[in-house]
Protein backbone atom coordinates (compact mmCIF):
# COMPACT_ATOMS: atom_id res chain seq x y z
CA UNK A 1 65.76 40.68 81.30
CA UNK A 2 66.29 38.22 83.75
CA UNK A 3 63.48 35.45 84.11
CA UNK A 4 62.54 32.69 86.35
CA UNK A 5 65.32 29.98 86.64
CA UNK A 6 68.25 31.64 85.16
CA UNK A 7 66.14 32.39 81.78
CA UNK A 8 67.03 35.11 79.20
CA UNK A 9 64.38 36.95 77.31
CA UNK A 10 62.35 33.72 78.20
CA UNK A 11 65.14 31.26 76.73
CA UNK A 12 66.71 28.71 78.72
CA UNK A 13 70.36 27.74 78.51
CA UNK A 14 70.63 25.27 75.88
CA UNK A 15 68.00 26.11 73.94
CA UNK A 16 67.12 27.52 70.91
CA UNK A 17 66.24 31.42 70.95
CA UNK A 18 63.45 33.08 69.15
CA UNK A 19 63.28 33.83 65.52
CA UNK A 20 63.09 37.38 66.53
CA UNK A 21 66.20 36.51 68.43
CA UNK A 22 67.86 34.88 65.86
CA UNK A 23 67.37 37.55 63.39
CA UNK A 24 68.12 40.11 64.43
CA UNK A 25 71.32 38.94 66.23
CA UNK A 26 72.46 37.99 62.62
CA UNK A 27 72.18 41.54 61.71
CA UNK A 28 74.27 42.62 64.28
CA UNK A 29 76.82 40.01 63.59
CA UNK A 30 76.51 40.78 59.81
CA UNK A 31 76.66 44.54 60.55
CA UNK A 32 80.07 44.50 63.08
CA UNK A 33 81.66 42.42 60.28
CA UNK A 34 81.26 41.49 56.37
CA UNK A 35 77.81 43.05 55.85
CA UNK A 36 79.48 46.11 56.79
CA UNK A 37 82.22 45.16 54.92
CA UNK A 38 80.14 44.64 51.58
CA UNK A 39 78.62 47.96 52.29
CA UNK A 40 81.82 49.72 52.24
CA UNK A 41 82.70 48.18 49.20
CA UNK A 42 79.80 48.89 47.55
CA UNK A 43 80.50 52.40 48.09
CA UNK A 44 83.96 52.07 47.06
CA UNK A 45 83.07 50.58 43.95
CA UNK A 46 80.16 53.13 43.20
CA UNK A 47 83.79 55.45 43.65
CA UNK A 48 86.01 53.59 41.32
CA UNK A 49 83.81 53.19 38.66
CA UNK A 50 82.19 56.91 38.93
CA UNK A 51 86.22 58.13 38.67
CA UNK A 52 87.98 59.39 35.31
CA UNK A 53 89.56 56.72 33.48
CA UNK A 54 89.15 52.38 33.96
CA UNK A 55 89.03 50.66 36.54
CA UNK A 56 92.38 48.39 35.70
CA UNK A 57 94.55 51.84 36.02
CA UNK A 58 93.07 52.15 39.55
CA UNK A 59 94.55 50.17 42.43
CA UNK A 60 93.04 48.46 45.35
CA UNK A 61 95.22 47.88 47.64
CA UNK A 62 94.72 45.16 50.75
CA UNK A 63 97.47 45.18 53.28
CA UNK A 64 98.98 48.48 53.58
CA UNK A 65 101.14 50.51 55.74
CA UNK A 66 99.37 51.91 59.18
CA UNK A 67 102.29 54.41 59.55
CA UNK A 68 104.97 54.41 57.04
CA UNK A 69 108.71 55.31 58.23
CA UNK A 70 107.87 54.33 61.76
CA UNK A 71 108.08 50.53 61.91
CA UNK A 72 107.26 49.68 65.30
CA UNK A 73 103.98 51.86 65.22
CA UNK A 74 102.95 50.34 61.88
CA UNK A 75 103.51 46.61 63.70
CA UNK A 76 101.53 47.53 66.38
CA UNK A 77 98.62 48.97 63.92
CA UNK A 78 98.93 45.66 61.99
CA UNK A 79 98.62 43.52 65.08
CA UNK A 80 95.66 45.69 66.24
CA UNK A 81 93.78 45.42 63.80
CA UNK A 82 94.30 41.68 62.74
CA UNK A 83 93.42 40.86 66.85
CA UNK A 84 90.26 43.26 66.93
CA UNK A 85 89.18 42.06 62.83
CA UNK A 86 88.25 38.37 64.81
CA UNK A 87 86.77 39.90 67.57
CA UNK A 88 83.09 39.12 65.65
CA UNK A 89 84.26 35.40 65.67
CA UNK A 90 83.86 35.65 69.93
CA UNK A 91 80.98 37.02 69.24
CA UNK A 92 79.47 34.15 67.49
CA UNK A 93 81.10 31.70 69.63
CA UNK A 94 79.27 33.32 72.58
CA UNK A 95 75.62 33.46 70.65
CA UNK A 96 76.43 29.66 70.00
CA UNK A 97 77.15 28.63 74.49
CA UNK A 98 74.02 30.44 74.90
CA UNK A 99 72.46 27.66 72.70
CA UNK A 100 74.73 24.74 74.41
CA UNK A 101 76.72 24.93 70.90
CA UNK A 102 80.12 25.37 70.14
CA UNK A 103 82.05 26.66 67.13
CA UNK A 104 83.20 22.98 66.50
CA UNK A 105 79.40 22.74 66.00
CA UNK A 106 80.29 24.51 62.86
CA UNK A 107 82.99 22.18 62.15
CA UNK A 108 85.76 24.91 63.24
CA UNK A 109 87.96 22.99 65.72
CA UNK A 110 91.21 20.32 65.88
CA UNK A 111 89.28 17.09 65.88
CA UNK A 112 90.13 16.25 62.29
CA UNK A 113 93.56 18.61 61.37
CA UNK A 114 94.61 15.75 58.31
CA UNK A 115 91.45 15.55 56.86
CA UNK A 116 91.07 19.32 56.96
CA UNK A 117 94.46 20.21 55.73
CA UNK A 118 94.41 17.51 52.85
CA UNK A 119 90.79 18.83 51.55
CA UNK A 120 91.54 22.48 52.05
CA UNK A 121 94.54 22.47 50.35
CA UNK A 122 93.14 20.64 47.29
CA UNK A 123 90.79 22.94 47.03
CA UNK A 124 93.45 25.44 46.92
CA UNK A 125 95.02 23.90 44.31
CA UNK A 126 91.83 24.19 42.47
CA UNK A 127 90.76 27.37 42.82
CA UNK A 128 93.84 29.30 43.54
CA UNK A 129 94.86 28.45 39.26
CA UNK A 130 91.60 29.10 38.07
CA UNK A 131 91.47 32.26 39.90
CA UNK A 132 94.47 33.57 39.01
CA UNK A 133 93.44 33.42 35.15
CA UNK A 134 90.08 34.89 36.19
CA UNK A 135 91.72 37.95 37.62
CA UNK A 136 94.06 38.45 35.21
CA UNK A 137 91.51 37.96 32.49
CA UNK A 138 88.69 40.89 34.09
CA UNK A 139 91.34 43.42 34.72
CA UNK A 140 92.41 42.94 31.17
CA UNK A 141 88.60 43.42 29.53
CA UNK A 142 88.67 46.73 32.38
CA UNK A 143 86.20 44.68 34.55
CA UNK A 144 88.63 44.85 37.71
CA UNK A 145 90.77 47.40 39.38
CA UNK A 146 94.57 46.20 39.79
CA UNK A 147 94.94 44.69 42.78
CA UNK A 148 97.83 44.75 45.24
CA UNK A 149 98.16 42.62 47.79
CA UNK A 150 100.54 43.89 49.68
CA UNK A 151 102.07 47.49 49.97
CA UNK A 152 104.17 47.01 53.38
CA UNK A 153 108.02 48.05 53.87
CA UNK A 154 110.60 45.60 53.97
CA UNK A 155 110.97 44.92 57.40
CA UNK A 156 111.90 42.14 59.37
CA UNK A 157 108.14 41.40 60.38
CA UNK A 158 106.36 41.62 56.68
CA UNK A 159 105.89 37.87 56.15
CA UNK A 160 104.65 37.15 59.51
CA UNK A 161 102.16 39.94 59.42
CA UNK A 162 101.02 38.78 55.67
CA UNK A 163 100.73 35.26 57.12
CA UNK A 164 98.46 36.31 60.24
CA UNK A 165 96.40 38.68 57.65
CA UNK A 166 95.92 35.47 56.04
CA UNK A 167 94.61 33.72 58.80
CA UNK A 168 92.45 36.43 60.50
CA UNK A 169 90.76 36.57 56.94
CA UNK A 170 89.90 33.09 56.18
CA UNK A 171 88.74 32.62 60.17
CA UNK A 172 86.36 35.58 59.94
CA UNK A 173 84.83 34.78 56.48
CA UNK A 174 84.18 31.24 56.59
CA UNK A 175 83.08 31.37 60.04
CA UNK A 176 80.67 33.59 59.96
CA UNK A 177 79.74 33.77 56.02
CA UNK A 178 79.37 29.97 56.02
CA UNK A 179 78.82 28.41 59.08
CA UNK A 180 77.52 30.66 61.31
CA UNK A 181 75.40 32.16 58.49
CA UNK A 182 73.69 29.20 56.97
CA UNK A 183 72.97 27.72 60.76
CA UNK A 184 71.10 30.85 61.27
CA UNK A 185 69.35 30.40 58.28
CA UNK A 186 68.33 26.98 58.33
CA UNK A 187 67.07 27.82 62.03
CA UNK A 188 64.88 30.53 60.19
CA UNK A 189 63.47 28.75 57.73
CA UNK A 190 65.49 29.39 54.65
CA UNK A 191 65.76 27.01 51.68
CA UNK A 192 68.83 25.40 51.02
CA UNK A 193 68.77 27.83 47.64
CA UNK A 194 68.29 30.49 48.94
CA UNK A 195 70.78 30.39 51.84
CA UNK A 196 72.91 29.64 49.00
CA UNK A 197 72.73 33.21 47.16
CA UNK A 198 72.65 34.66 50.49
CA UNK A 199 76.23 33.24 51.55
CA UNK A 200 77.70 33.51 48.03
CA UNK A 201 76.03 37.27 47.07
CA UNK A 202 77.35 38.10 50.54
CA UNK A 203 80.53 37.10 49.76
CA UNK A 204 81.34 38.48 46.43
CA UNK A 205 79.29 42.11 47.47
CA UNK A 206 82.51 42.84 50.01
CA UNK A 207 84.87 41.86 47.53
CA UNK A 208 83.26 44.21 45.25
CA UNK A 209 85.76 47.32 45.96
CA UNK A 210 88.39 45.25 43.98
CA UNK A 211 85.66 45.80 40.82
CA UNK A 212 83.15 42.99 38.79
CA UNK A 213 85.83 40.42 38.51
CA UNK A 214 86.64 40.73 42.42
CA UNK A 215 82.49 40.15 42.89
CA UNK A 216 81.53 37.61 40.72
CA UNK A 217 85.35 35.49 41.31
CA UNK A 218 84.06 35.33 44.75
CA UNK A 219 80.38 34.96 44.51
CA UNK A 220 81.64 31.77 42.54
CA UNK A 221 83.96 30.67 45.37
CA UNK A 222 81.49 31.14 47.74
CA UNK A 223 79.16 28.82 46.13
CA UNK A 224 81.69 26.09 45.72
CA UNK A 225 82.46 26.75 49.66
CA UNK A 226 78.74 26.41 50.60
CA UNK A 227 78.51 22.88 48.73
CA UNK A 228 81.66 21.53 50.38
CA UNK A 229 80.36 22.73 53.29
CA UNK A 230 76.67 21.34 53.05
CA UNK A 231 79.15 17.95 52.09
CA UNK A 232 81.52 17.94 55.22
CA UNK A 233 79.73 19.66 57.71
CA UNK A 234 83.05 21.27 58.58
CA UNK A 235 84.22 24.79 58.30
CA UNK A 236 87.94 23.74 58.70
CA UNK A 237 89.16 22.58 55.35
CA UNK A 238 87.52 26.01 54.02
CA UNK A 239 89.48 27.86 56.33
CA UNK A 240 92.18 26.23 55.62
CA UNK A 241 91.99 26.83 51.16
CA UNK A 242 91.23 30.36 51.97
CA UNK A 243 94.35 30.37 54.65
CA UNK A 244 96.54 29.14 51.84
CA UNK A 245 94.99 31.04 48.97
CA UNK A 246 95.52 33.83 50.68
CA UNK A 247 99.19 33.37 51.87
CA UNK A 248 100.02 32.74 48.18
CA UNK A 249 98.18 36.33 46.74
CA UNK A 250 100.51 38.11 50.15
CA UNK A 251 103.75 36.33 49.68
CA UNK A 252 103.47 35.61 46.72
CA UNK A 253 102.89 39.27 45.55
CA UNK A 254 105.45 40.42 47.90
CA UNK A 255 108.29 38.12 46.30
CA UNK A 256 107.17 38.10 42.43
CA UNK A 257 106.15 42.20 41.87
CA UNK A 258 108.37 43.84 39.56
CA UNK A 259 110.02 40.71 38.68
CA UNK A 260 107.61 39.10 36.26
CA UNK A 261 105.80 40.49 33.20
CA UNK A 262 102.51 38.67 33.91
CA UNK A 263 101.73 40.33 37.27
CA UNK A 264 100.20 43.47 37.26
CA UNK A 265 101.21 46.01 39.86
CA UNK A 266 100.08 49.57 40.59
């Protein structure tokens, strides 16, 4: 409701809204994005683990086909839903102008590309081996369902829609799972700890359709990201590691499957 002087709900541009405010506008955030998300795969899981046989001869499968035999349609599917996945990041940036903020008060912006790249890819380097090993070590004790990366035709756009997927995925999740998430709950009062399990639990519970491995993998990552991020104050070199971690599972699955005996396919 509009107030005296341009006010919103009794906050001025520029400042801080209420707790009220602030929590429950990080539901709705959460529940247009990831906290949907980790509901859906909580439900998928609950599925996969409920179904005849082990989880490792069941497939989850993360960039598919949106209308096989008809490659234009698919492209425009693809490109849909890669533009509309983000469309929560807009979101935040708007919650963040009402408070004078910015996302580069999250530390997503171009103000330090070198630094960003060089950190971000190091920590690719990291944990891109490590969890390789991981995965292939839970699907093998049955803790994990096989999954494929890619499952789209061989068309002249696969690689640059793999790439994008890449990008649109790392953007949403350490945008809103890191920074936006532990801003919001500082501003409410959390303890550094607990914001801690929040972001990582978060993180792992919608990876959770790809089985235990897939959750607690990522509920590690996401407590590495939340330290580095507590460090640098900067979203970007996250975005970038999960950018390039991400390009490698896509491309890489796309150009290796079938062709080596160590990577499983479906």
């Amino acid at each position: 409701m509009q107030g005296e002087a341009g006010t919103v709900d009794g906050a001025a541009s520029g400042e801080v809204p209420s707790r009220r405010v602030l929590r429950d506008e990080t539901l709705l955030v959460l529940g247009v994005s990831l906290g949907a998300s980790a509901v859906s795969a909580v439900i998928s899981f609950v599925g996969s683990v409920t179904k005849p046989g082990g989880l490792k001869d069941q497939a989850a499968t993360l960039n598919a086909s949106a209308a096989p035999g008809r490659p234009w349609l698919d492209l425009a599917w693809q490109l849909f839903g890669i533009t509309t996945a983000l469309i929560p990041v807009a979101l935040v940036a708007h919650f963040l102008l009402r408070e004078g903020q910015s996302l580069k008060t999250l530390g997503f912006d171009r103000t330090c590309p070198w630094p960003d790249l060089g950190r971000g890819a190091a920590i690719a380097a990291v944990i891109g081996s490590t969890g390789i090993a991981f995965y292939l070590a839970a699907r093998g004790l049955g803790f994990n369902l096989t999954v494929v990366p890619e499952a789209l035709p061989d068309v002249w756009w696969k690689y640059p829609v793999l790439i994008l997927s890449a990008l649109q995925n790392s953007i949403l999740e350490e945008v809103i799972v890191v920074g936006y998430l532990l801003r919001r709950l500082d501003q409410l009062g959390w303890s550094r700890g607990a914001a801690l399990a929040a972001s990582s639990v978060l993180r792992g519970s919608y990876h959770l359709y790809q089985g235990i491995g897939g959750f607690i993998g990522n509920m590690v990552m996401g407590v590495v990201f939340v330290y580095l991020y507590r460090r640098w104050g900067r979203v970007g070199p996250l975005v970038v590691a999960h950018s390039l971690l991400d390009i490698g599972a896509f491309v890489g699955y796309a150009l290796l499957a079938g062709k080596v005996d160590w990577l499983p396919t479906a």
